[in-house]
Protein backbone atom coordinates (compact mmCIF):
# COMPACT_ATOMS: atom_id res chain seq x y z
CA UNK A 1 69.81 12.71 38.53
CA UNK A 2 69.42 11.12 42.00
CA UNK A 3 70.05 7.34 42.48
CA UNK A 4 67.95 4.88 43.82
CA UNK A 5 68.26 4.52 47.62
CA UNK A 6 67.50 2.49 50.23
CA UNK A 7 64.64 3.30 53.19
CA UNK A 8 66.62 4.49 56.49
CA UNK A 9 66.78 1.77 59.13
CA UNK A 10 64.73 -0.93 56.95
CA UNK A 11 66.12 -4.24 54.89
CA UNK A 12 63.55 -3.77 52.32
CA UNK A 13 64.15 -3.37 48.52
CA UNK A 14 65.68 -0.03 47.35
CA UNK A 15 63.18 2.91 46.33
CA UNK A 16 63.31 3.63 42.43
CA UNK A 17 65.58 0.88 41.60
CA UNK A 18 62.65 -1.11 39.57
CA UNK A 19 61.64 -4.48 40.65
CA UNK A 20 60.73 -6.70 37.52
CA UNK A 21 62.12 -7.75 34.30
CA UNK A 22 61.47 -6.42 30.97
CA UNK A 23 58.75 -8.46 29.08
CA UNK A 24 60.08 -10.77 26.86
CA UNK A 25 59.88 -13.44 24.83
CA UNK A 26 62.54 -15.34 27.92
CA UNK A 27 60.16 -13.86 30.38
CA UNK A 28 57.45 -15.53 28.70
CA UNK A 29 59.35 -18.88 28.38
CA UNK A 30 60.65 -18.64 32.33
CA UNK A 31 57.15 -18.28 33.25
CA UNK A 32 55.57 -20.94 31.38
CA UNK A 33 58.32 -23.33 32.54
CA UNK A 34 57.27 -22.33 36.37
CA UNK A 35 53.93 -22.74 36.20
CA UNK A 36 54.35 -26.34 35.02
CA UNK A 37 57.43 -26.88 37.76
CA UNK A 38 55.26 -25.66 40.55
CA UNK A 39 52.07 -27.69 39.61
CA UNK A 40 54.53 -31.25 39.25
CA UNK A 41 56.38 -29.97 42.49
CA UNK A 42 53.70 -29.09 44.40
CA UNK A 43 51.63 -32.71 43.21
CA UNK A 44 55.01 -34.63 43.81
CA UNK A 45 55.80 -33.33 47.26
CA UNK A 46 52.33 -33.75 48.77
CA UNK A 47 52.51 -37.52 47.40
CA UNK A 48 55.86 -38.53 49.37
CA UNK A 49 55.19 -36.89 52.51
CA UNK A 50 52.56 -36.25 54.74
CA UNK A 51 50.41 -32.93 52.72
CA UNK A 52 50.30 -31.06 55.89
CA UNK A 53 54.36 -31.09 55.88
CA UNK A 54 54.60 -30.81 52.34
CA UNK A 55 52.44 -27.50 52.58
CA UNK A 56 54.03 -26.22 55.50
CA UNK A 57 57.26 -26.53 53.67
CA UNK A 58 55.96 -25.31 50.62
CA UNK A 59 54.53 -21.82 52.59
CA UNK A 60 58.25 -22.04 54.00
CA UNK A 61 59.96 -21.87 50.74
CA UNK A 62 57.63 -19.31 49.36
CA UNK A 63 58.45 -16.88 52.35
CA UNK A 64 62.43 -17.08 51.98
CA UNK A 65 62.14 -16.52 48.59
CA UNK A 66 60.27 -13.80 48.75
CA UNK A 67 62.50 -12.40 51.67
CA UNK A 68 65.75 -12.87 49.65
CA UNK A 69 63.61 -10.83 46.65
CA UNK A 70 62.89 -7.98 48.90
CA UNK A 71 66.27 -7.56 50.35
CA UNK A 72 67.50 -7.55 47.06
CA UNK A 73 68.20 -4.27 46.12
CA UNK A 74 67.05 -4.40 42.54
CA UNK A 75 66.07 -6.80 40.03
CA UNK A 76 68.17 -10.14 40.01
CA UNK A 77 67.38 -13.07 37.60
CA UNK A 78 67.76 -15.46 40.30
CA UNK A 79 65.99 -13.86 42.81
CA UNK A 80 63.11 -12.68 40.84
CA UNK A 81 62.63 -16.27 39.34
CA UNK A 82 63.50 -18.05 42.66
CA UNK A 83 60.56 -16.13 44.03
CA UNK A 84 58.20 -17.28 40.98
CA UNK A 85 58.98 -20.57 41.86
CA UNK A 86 57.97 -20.33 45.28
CA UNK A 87 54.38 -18.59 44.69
CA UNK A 88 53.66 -21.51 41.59
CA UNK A 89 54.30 -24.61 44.64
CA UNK A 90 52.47 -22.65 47.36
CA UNK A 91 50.18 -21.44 45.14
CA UNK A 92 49.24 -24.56 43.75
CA UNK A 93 49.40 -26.07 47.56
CA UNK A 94 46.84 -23.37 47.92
CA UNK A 95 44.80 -24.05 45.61
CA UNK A 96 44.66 -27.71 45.88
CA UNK A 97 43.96 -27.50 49.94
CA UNK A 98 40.94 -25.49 49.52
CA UNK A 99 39.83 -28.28 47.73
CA UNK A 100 40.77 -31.48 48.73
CA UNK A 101 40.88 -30.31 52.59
CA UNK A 102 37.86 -27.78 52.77
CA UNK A 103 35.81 -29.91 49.57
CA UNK A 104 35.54 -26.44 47.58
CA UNK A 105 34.51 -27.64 44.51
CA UNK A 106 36.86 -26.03 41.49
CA UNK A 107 34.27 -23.41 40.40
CA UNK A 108 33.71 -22.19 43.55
CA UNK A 109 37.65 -21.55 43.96
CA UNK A 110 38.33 -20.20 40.90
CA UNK A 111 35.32 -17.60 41.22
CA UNK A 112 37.34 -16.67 45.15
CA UNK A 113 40.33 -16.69 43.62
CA UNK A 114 39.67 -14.22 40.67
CA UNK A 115 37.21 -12.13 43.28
CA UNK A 116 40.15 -12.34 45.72
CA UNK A 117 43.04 -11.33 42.55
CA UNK A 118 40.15 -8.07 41.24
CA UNK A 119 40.14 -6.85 45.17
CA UNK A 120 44.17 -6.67 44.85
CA UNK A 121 43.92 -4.91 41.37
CA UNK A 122 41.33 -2.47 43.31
CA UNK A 123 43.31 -1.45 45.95
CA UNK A 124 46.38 -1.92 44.09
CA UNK A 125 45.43 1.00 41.33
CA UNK A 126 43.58 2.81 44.07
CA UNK A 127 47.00 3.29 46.09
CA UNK A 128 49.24 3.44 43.30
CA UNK A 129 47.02 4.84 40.06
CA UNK A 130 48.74 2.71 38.18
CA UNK A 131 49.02 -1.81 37.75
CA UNK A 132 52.02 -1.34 35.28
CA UNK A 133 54.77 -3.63 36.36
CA UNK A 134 57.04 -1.31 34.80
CA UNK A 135 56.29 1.13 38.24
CA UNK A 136 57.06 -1.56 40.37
CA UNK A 137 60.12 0.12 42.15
CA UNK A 138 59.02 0.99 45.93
CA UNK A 139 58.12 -1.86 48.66
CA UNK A 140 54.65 -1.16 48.64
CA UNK A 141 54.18 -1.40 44.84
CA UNK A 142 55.82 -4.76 45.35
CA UNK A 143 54.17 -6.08 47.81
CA UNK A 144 50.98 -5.53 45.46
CA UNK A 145 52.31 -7.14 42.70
CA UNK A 146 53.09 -10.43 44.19
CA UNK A 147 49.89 -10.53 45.81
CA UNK A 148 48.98 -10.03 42.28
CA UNK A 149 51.04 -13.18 41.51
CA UNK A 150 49.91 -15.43 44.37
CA UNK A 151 46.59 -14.47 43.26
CA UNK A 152 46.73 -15.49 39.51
CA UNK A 153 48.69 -18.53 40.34
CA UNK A 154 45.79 -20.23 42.24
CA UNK A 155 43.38 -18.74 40.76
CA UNK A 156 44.84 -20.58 37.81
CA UNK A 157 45.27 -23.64 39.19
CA UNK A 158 41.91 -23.81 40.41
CA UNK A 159 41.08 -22.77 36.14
CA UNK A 160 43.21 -25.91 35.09
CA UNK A 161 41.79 -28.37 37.75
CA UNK A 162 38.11 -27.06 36.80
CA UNK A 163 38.27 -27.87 32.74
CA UNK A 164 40.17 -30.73 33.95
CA UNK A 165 38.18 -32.75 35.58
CA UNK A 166 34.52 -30.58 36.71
CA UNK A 167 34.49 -30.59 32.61
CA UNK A 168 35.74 -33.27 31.45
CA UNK A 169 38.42 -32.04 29.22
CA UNK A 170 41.12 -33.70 30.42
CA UNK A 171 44.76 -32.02 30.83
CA UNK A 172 46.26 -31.73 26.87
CA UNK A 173 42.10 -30.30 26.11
CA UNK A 174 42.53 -28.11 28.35
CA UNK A 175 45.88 -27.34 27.74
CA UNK A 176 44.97 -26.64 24.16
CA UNK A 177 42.34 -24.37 25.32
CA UNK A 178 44.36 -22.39 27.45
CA UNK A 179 47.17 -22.12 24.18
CA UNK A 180 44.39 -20.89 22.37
CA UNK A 181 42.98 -18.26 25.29
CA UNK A 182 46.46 -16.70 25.54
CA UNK A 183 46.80 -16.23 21.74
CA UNK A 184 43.92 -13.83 22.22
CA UNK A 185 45.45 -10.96 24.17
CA UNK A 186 48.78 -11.44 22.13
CA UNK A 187 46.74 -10.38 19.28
CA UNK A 188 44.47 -7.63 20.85
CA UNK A 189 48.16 -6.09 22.18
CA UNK A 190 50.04 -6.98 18.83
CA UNK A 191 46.81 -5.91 16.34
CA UNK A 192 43.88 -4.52 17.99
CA UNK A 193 45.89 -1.81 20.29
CA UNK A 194 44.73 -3.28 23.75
CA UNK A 195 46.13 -1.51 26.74
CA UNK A 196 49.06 -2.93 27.69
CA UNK A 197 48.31 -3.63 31.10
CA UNK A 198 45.43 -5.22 30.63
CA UNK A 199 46.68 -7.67 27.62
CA UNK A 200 49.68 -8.51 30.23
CA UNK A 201 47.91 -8.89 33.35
CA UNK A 202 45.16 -11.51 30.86
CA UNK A 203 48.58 -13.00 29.69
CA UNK A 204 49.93 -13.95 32.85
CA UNK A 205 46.55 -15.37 34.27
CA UNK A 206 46.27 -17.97 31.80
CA UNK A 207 49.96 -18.93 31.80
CA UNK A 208 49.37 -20.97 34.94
CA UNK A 209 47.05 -23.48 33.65
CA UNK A 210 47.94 -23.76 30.36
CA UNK A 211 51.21 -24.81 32.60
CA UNK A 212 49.58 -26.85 35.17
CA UNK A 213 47.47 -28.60 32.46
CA UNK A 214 50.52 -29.52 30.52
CA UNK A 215 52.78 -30.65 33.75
CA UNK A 216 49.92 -32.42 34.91
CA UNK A 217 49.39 -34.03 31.04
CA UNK A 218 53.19 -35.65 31.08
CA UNK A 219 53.27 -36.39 35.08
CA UNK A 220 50.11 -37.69 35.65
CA UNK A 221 49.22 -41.82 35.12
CA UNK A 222 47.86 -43.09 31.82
CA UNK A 223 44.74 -44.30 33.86
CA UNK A 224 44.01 -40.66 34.44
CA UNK A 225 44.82 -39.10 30.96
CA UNK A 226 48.46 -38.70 31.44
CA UNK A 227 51.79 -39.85 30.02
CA UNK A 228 53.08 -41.51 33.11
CA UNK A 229 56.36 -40.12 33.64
CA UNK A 230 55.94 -39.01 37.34
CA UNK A 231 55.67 -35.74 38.87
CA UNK A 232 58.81 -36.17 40.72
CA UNK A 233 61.01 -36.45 36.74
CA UNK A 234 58.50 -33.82 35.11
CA UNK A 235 59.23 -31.64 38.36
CA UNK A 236 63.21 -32.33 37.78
CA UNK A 237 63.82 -31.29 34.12
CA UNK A 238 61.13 -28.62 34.15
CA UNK A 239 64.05 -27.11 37.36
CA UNK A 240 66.65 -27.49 35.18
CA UNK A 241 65.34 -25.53 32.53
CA UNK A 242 64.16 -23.03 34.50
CA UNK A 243 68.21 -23.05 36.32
CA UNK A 244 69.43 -23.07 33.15
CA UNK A 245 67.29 -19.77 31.48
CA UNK A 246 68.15 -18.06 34.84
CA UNK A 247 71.53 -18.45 34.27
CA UNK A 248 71.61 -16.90 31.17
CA UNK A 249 69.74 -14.18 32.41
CA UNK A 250 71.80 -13.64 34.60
CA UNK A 251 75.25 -13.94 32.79
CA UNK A 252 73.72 -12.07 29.77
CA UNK A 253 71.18 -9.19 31.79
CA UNK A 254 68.93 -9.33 28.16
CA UNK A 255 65.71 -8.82 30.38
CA UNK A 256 66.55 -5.88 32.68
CA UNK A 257 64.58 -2.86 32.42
CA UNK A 258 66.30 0.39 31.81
CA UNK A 259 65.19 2.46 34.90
CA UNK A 260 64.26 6.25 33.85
CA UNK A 261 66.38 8.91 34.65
CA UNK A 262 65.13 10.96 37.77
CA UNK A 263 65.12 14.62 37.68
CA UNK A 264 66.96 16.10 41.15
CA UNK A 265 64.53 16.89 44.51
CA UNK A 266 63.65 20.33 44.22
CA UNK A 267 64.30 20.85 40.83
């Protein structure tokens, strides 16, 4: 069996040493928890500074974390997560820019945003033949999967913000909605013997509103449908959870994937 090596002369992540964790029920959790930090992060930052610095230091963030991911030669917990974090503030950033800056009403971005996430998918199973995250082990299958995530993360946002308020549900409606939207390719994959990609891929869409909807439910004023506590608190214990589940990850390595073993060259 050969091991995993690195590209001569380049920093990025090793070749075969795979790139994601293992899907669990932590993965799930660490995701949720993400997609409701970014959304209360992203909403608290552009409210205490300028938005054009908050965005420019959200795009910022989101670059050296994914920087530190790729020249990480395999999967880390913090790394990984660190770089999650970054796509759900820019993402949301994103999102909420096209909107508020350009006046792209929410149906209009979520409709770009899920054109704009199928055209990755495209040329991502075009290239590869594959969208399994569990083939994620060379730079370029990478690169397509967190395209993949910056993708779904404002395409949900743009989902949350659209039953929201274009709708009229409110944020715990729509979070509701979104709890009972995910439920659906749990069961297809649990019951109904979906292919796995596709119940995952359906999964992770909808974990960034039901996220955002929630964050935005316990951060946002009463006058608006909210509980009032403040992004900036909601933004602060949803970081410590997150630190906290990483840590364990890390300390206990429950979510790494065993990586196949790899028959010699030329045999």
């Amino acid at each position: 069996m050969t091991s995993p090596t690195r590209h001569s002369g380049s920093w990025l992540t090793t070749r075969g040493a795979l790139r994601v964790p293992q899907i669990t029920v932590a993965f799930w959790v660490v995701k949720g928890l993400s997609t409701a930090m970014g959304e209360a992060t992203s909403d608290y930052l552009v409210g205490v500074m300028a938005p054009p610095v908050a965005v420019l230091l959200g795009f910022a963030g989101f670059v050296v974390a994914l920087v530190v991911q790729f020249r990480t030669a395999r999967y880390r917990a913090w790394s990984y997560w660190s770089a999650v974090v970054g796509v759900g503030v820019f993402g949301t950033m994103a999102a909420d820019v096209l909107h508020v800056a350009v006046g792209v009403s929410y149906t209009a971005s979520s409709l770009l945003y899920a054109i704009m996430l199928l055209a990755v998918f495209a040329v991502w199973r075009a290239c590869e033949n594959t969208l399994s995250i569990h083939s994620v082990d060379t730079p370029r299958r990478e690169a397509f999967y967190w395209a993949a995530v910056v993708a779904t993360f404002a395409m949900g946002t743009a989902l949350g913000d659209l039953t929201a308020f274009t709708l009229h549900l409110g944020y715990f409606t729509s979070a509701a909605l979104f709890a009972a939207l995910i439920a659906v390719p749990a069961v297809g994959y649990r019951w109904l013997r979906w292919n796995p990609v596709l119940a995952f891929w359906a999964s992770y869409v909808v974990t960034r509103p039901l996220g955002a909807s929630l964050a935005d439910g316990l951060g946002k004023p009463k006058s608006t449908g909210g509980l009032g506590l403040g992004d900036g608190p909601v933004a602060l214990v949803l970081t410590l959870m997150i630190a906290g589940m990483v840590a364990y990850l890390s300390a206990t390595r429950s979510d790494v994937q065993r990586e196949p073993a790899r028959e010699p060259v030329g045999a």
